[in-house]
C-alpha atoms as a PDB file:
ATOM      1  CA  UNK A   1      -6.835   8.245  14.971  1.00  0.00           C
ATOM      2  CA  UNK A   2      -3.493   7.825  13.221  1.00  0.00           C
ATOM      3  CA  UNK A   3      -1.632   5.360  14.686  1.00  0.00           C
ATOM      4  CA  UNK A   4       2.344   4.421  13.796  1.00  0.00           C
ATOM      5  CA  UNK A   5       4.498   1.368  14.540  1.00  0.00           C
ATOM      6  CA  UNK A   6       7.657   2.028  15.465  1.00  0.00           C
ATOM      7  CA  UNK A   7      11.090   0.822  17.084  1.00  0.00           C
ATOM      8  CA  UNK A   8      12.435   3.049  20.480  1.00  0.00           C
ATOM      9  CA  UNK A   9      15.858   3.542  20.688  1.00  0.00           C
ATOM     10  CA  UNK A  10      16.536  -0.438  21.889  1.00  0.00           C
ATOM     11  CA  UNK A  11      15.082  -1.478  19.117  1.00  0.00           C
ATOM     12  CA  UNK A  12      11.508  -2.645  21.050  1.00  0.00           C
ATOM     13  CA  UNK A  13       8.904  -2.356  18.792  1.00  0.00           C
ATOM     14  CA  UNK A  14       5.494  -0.694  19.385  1.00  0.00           C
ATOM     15  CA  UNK A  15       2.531   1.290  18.398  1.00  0.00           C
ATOM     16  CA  UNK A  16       1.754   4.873  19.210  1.00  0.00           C
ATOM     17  CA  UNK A  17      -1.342   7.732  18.717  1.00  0.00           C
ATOM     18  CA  UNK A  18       0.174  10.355  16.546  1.00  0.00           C
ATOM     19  CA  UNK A  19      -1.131  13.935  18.023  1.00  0.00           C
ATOM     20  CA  UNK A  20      -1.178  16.911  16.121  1.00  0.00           C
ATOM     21  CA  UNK A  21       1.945  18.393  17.736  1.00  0.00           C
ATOM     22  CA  UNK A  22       3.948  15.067  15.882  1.00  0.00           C
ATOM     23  CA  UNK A  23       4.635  13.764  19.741  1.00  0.00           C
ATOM     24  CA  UNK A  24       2.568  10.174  19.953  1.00  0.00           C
ATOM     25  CA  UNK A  25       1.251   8.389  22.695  1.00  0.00           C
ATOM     26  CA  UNK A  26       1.558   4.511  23.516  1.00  0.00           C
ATOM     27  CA  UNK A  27      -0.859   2.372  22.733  1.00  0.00           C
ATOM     28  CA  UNK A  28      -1.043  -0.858  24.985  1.00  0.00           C
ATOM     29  CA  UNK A  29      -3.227  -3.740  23.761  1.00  0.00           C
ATOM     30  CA  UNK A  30      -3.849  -5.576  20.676  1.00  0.00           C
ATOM     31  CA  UNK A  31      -4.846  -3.240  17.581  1.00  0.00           C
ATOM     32  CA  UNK A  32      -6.510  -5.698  15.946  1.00  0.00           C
ATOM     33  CA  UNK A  33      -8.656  -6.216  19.573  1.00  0.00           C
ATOM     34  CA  UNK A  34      -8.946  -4.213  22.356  1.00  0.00           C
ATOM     35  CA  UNK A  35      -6.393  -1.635  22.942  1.00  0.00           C
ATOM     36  CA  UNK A  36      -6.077   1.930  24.913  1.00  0.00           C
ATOM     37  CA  UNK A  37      -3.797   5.421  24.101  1.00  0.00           C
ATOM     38  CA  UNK A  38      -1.942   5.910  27.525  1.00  0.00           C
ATOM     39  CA  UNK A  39      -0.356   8.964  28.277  1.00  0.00           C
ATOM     40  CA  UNK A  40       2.862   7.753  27.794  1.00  0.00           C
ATOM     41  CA  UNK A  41       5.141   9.440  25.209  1.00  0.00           C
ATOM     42  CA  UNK A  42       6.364   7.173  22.903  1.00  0.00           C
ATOM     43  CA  UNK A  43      10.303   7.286  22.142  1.00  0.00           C
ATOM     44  CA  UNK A  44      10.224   7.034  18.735  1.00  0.00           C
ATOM     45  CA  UNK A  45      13.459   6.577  17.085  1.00  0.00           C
ATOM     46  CA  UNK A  46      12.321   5.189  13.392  1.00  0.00           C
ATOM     47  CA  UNK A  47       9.021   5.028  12.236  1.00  0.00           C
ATOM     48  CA  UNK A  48       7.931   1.279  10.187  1.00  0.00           C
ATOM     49  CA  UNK A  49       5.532   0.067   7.968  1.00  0.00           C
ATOM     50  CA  UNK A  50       2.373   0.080  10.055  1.00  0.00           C
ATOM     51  CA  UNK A  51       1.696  -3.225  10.017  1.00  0.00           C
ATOM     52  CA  UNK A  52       3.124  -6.720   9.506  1.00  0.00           C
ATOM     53  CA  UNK A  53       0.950  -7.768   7.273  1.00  0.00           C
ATOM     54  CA  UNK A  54      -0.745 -11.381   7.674  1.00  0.00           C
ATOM     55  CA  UNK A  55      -1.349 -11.450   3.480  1.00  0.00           C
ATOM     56  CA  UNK A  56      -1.347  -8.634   0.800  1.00  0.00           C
ATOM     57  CA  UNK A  57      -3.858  -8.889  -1.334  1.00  0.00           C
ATOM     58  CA  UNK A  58      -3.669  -6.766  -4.457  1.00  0.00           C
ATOM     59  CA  UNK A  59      -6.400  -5.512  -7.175  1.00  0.00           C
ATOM     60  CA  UNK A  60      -4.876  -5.294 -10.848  1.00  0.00           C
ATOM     61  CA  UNK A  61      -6.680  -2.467 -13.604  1.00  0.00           C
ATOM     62  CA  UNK A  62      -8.478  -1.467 -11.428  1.00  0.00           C
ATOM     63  CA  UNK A  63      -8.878   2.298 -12.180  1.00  0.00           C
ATOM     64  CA  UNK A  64     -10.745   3.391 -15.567  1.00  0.00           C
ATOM     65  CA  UNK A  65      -7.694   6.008 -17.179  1.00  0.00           C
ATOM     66  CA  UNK A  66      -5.012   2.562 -16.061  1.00  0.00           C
ATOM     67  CA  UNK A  67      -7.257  -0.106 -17.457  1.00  0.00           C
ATOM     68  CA  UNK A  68      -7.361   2.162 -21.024  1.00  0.00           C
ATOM     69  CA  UNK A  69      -3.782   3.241 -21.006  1.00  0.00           C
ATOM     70  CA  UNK A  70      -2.509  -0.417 -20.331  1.00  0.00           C
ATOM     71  CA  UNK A  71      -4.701  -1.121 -23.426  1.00  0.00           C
ATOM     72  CA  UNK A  72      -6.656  -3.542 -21.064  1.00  0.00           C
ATOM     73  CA  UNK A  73     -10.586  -4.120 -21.549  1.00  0.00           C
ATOM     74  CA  UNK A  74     -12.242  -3.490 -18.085  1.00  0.00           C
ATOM     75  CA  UNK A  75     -12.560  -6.516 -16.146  1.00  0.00           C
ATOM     76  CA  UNK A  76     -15.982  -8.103 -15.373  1.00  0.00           C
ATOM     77  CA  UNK A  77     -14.270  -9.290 -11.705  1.00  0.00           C
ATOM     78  CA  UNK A  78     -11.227  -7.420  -9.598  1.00  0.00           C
ATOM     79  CA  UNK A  79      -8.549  -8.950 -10.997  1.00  0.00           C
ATOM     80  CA  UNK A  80      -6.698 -10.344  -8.109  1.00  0.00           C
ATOM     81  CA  UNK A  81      -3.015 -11.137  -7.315  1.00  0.00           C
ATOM     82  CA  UNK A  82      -0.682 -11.352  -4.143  1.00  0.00           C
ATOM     83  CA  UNK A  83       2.529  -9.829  -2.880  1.00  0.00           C
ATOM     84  CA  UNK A  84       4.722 -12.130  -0.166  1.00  0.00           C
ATOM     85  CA  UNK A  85       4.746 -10.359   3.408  1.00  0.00           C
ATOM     86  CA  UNK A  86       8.585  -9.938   2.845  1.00  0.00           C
ATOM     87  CA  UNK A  87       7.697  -7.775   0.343  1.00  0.00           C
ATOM     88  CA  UNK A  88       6.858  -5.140   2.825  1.00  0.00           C
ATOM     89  CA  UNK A  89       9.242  -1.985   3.496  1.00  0.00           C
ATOM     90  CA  UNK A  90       9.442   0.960   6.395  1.00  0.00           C
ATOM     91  CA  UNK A  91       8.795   4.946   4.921  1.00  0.00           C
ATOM     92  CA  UNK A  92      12.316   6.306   4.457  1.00  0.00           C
ATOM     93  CA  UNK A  93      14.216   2.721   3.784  1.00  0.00           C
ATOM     94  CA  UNK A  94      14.825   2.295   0.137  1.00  0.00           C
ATOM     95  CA  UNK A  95      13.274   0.159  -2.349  1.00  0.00           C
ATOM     96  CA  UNK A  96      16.333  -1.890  -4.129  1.00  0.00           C
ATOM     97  CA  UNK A  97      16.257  -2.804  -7.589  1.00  0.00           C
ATOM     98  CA  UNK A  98      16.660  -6.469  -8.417  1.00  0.00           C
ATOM     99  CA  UNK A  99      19.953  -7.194  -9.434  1.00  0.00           C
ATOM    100  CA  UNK A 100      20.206 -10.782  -9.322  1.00  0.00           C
ATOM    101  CA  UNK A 101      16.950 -11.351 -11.010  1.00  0.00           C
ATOM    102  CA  UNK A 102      17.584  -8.398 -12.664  1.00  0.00           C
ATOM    103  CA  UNK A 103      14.922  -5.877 -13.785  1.00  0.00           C
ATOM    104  CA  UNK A 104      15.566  -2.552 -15.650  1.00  0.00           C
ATOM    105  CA  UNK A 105      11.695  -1.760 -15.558  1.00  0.00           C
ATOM    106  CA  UNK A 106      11.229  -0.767 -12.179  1.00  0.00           C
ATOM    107  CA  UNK A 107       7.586   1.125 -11.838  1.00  0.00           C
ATOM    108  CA  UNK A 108       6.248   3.008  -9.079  1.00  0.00           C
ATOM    109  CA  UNK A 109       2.414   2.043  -8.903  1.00  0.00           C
ATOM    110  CA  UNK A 110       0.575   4.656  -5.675  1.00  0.00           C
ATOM    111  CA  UNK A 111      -2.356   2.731  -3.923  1.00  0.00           C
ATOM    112  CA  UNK A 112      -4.286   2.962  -1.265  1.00  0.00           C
ATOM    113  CA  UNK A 113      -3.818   0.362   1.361  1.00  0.00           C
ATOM    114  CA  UNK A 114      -7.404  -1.275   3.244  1.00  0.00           C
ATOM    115  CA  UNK A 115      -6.386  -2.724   6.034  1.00  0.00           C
ATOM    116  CA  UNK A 116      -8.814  -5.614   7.909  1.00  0.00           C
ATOM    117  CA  UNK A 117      -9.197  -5.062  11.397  1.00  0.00           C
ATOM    118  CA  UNK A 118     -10.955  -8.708  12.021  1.00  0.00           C
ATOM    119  CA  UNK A 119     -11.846 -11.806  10.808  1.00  0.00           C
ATOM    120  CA  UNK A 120     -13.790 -11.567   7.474  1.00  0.00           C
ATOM    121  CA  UNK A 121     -15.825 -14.343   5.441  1.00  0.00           C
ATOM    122  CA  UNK A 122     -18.936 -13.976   3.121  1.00  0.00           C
ATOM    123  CA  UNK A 123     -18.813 -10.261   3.897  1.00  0.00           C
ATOM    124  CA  UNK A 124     -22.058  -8.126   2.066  1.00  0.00           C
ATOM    125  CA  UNK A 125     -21.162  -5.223   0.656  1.00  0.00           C
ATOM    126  CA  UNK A 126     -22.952  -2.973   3.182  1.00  0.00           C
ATOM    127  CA  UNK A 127     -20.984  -4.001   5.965  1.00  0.00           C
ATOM    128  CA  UNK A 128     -17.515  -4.171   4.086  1.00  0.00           C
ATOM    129  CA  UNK A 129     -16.244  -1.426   6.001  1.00  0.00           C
ATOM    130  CA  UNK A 130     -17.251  -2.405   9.016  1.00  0.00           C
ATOM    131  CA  UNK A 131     -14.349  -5.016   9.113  1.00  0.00           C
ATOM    132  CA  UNK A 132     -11.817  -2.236   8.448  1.00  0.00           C
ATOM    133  CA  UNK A 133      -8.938  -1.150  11.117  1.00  0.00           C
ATOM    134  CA  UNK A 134      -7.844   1.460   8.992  1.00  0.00           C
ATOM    135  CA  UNK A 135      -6.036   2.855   5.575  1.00  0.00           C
ATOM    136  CA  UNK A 136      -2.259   3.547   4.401  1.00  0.00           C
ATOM    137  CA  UNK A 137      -0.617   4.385   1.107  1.00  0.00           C
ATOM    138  CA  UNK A 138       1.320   2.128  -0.633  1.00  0.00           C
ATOM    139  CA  UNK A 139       3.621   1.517  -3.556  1.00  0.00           C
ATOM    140  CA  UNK A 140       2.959  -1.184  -5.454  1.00  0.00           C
ATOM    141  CA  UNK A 141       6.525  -1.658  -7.020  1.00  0.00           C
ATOM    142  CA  UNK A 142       6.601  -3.702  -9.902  1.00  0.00           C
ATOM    143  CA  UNK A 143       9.646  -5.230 -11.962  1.00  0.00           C
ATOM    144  CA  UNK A 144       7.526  -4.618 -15.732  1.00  0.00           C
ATOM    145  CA  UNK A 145      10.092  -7.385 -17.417  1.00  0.00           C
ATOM    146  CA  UNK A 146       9.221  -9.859 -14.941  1.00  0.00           C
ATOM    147  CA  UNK A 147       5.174  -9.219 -14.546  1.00  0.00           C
ATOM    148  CA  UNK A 148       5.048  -9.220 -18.447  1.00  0.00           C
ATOM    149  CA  UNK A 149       7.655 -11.559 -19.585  1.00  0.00           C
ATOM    150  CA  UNK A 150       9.730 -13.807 -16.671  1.00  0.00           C
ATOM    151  CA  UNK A 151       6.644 -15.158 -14.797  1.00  0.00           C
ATOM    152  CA  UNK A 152       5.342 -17.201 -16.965  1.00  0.00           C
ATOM    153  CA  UNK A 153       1.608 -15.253 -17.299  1.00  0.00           C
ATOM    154  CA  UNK A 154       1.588 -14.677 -13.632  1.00  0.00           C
ATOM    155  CA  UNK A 155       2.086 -11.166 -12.238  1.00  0.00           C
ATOM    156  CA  UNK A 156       3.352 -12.061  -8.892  1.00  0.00           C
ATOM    157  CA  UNK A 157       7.241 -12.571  -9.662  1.00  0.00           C
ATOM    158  CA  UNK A 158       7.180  -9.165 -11.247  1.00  0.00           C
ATOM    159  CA  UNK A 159       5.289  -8.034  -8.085  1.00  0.00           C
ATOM    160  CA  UNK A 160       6.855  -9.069  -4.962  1.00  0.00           C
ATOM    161  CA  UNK A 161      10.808  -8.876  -4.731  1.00  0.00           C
ATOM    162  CA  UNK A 162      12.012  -7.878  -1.349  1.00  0.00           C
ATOM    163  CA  UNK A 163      11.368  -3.763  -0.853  1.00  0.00           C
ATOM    164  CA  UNK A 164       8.453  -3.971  -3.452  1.00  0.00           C
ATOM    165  CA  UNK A 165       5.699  -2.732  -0.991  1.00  0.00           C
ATOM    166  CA  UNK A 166       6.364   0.433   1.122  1.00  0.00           C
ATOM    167  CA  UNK A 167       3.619   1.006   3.738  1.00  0.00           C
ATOM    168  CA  UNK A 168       2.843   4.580   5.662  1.00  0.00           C
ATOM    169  CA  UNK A 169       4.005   6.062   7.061  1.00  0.00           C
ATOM    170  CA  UNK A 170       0.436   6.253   9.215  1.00  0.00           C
ATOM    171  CA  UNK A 171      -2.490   3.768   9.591  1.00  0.00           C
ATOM    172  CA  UNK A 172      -5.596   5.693   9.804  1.00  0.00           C
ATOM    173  CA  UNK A 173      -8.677   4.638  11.262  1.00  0.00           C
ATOM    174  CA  UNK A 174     -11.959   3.871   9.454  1.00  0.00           C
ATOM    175  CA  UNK A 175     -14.195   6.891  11.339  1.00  0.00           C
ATOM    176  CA  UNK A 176     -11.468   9.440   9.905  1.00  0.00           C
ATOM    177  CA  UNK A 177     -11.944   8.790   6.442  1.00  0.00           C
ATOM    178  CA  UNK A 178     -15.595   8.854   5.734  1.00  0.00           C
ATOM    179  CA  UNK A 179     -15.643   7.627   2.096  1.00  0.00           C
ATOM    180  CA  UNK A 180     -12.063   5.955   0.476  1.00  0.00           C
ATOM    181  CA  UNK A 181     -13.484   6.306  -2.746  1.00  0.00           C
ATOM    182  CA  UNK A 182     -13.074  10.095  -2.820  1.00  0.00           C
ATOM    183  CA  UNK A 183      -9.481  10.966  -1.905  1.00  0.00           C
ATOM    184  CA  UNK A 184      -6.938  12.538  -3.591  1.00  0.00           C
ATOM    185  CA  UNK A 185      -3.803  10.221  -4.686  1.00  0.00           C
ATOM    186  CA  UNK A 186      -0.964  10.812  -6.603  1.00  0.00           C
ATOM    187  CA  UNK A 187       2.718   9.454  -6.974  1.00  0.00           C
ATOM    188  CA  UNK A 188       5.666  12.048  -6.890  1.00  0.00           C
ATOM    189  CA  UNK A 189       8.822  11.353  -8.218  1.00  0.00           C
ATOM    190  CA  UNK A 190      11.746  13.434  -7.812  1.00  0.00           C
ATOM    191  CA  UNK A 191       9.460  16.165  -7.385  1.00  0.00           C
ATOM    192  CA  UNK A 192       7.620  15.832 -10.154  1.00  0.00           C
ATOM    193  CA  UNK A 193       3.867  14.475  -9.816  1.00  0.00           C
ATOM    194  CA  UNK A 194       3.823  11.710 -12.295  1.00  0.00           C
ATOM    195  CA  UNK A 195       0.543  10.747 -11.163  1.00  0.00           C
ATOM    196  CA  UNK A 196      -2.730  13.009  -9.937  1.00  0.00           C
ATOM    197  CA  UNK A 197      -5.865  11.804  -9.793  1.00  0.00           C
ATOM    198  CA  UNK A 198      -8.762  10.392  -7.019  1.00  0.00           C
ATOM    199  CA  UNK A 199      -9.655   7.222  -5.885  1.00  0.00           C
ATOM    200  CA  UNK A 200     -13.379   7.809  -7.437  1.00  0.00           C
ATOM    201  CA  UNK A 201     -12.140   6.543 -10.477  1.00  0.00           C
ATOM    202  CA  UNK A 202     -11.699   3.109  -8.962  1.00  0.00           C
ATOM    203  CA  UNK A 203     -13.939   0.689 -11.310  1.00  0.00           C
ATOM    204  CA  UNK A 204     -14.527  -1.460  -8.195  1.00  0.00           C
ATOM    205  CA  UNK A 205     -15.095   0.820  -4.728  1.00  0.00           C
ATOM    206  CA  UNK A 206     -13.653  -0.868  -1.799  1.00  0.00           C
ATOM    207  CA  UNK A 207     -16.777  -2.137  -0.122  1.00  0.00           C
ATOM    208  CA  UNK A 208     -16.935  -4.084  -3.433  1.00  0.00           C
ATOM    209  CA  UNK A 209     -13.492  -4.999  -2.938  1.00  0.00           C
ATOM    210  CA  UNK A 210     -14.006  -6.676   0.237  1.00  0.00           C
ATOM    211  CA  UNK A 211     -17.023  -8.455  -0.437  1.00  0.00           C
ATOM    212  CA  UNK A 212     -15.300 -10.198  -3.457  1.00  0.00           C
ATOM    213  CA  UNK A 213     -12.448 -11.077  -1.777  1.00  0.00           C
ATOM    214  CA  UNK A 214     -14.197 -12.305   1.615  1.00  0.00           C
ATOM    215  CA  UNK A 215     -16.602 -14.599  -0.320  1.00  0.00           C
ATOM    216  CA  UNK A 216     -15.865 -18.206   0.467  1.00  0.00           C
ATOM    217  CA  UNK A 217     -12.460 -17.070   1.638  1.00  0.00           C
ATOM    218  CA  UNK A 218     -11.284 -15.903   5.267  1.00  0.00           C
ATOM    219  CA  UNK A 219      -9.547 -12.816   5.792  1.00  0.00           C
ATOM    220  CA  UNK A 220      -7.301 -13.019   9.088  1.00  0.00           C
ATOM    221  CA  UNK A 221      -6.725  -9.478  10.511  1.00  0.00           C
ATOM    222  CA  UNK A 222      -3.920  -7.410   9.484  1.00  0.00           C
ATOM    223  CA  UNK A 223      -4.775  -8.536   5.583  1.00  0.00           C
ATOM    224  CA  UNK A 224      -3.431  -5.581   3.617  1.00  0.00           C
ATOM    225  CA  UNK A 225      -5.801  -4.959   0.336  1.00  0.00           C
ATOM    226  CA  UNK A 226      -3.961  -3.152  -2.380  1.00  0.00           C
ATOM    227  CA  UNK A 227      -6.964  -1.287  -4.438  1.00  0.00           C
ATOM    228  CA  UNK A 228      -5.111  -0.321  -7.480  1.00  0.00           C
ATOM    229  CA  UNK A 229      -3.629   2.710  -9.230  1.00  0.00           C
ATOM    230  CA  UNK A 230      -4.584   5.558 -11.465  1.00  0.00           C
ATOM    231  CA  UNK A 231      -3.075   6.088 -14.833  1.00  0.00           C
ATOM    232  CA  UNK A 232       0.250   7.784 -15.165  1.00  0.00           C
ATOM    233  CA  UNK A 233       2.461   4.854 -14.401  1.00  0.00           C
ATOM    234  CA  UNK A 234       6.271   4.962 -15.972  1.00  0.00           C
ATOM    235  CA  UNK A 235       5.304   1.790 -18.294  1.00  0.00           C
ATOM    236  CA  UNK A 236       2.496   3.622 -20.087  1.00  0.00           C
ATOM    237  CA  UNK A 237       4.723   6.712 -20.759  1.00  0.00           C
ATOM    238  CA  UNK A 238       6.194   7.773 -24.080  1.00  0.00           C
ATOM    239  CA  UNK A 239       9.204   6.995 -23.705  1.00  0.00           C
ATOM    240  CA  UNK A 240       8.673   4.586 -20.771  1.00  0.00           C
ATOM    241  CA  UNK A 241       9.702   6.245 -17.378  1.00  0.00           C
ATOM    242  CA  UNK A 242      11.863   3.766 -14.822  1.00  0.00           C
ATOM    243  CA  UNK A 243      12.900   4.418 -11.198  1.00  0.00           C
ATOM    244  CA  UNK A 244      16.849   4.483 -10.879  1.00  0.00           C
ATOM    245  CA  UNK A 245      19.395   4.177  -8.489  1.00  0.00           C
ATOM    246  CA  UNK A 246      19.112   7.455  -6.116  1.00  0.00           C
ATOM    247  CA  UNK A 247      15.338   8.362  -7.452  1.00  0.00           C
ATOM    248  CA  UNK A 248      12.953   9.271  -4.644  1.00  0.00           C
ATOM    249  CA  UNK A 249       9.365   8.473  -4.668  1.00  0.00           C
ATOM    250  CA  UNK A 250       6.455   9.435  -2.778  1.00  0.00           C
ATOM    251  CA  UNK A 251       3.228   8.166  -2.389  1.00  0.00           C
ATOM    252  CA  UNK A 252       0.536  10.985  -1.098  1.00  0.00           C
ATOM    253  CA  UNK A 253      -2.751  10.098  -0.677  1.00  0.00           C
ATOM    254  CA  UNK A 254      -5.841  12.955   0.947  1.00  0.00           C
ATOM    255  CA  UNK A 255      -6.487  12.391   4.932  1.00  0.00           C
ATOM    256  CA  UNK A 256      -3.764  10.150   5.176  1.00  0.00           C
ATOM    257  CA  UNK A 257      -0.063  11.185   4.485  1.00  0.00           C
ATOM    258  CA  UNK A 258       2.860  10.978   2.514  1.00  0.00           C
ATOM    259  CA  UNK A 259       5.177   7.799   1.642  1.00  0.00           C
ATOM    260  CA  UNK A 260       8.231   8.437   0.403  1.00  0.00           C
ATOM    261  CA  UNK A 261      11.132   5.820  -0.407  1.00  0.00           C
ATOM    262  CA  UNK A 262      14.699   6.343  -1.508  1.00  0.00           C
ATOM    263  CA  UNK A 263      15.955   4.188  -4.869  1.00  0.00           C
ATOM    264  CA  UNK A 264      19.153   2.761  -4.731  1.00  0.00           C
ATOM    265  CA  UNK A 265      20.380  -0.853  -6.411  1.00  0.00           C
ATOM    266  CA  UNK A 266      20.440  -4.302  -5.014  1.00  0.00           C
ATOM    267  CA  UNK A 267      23.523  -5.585  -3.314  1.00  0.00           C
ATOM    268  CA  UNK A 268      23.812  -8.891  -4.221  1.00  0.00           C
END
């Protein structure tokens, strides 16, 4: 099932079925519990991120081409860090550029998005997935000045300005993507794939993932797991590529969809 959040034309907010004609049906109940798909057409006047997320939890180097072009040695753990919930932005609204922190060395980062369906603690690795709702892409926006120099070692002011995690534009359940370690995943920019690769290359899969993060910690449903990026991103480019002001970028990931996000600058 591929299931959207969205706002009507009163601005209530909901969740729908998308059906393969692009009409969706509403969904009452509680995602993260028990819910039903009605017959009701949903009114659907702006699609939103998919979820609100209750934490985002985010996986650093963790693809084998990144880890070597960032000059990194490939970690012996996931290398964790964490992106605010504000952080979070609809498909189609633009990600702003910092302007009063101000970054020149805006990167586009495609990931895909694991999102926890219900409570998870001291999960094994065989039954990771079981605690899945569903998957999303994601951008995974990152100020390069701030991550490497501003934050004082720590990755997360670089990381989590407001805009700096698009989410879409569909959440797709667990039993339609058999294996999320074998999908295609790539980043366009202005129309030009800047990176093209498969989440195979992942150096920790995302039952793995789970397991590490669950252990002796408690994930509350609606936890958004950001599993990395292939190589490709603007930093490690010769010369280094930025996003700019009017830039669009789109995140496009196999069995799920496409992201895309205008670029325009910070009002302060």
């Amino acid at each position: 099932m591929k299931i959207i959040r969205y706002s009507d034309s009163s601005g209530q907010i909901g969740y729908a079925a998308q059906q393969a004609d692009g009409s969706a049906k509403v969904i009452q109940g509680d995602i993260f519990g028990s819910f039903e798909v009605t017959d009701a057409v949903a009114g659907v006047a702006k699609i939103l991120a998919p979820v609100q997320p209750t934490a985002i939890l985010c996986i650093g180097l963790n693809y084998k081409f990144h880890a070597e072009e960032s000059g990194a040695a490939i970690p012996e753990n996931p290398v964790l860090f964490m992106k605010s919930p504000g952080a979070v932005q609809n498909p189609g609204d633009a990600i702003l550029l910092p302007r009063v922190l101000r970054s020149d060395q805006v990167d586009y980062e495609c990931e895909l998005a694991v999102v926890i369906g219900k409570t998870a603690k001291n999960v094994s690795k065989e039954k990771a997935l079981d605690y899945v709702l569903g998957y999303t892409c994601a951008n995974d926006v990152s100020a390069r000045d701030w991550q490497k120099n501003g934050g004082g070692g720590q990755w997360c002011r670089g990381k989590t300005f407001d805009t700096f995690c698009p989410l879409g534009p569909v959440l797709v359940t667990r039993d339609e993507i058999a294996n999320p370690n074998a999908l295609g995943i790539k980043t366009i920019l202005n129309g030009e794939a800047v990176q093209d690769w498969n989440t195979n290359d992942m150096i920790f899969d995302v039952p793995t993932i789970i397991a590490f993060l669950s252990a002796s910690t408690t994930l509350l449903p609606g936890t958004v797991i950001l599993t990395g990026t292939p190589h490709g991103v603007g930093m490690a480019r010769k010369p280094p590529l930025w996003m700019k002001a009017g830039d669009s970028v789109s995140v496009e990931i196999e069995g799920i969809g496409t992201l895309t996000n205008p670029v325009e600058e910070e009002v302060a």
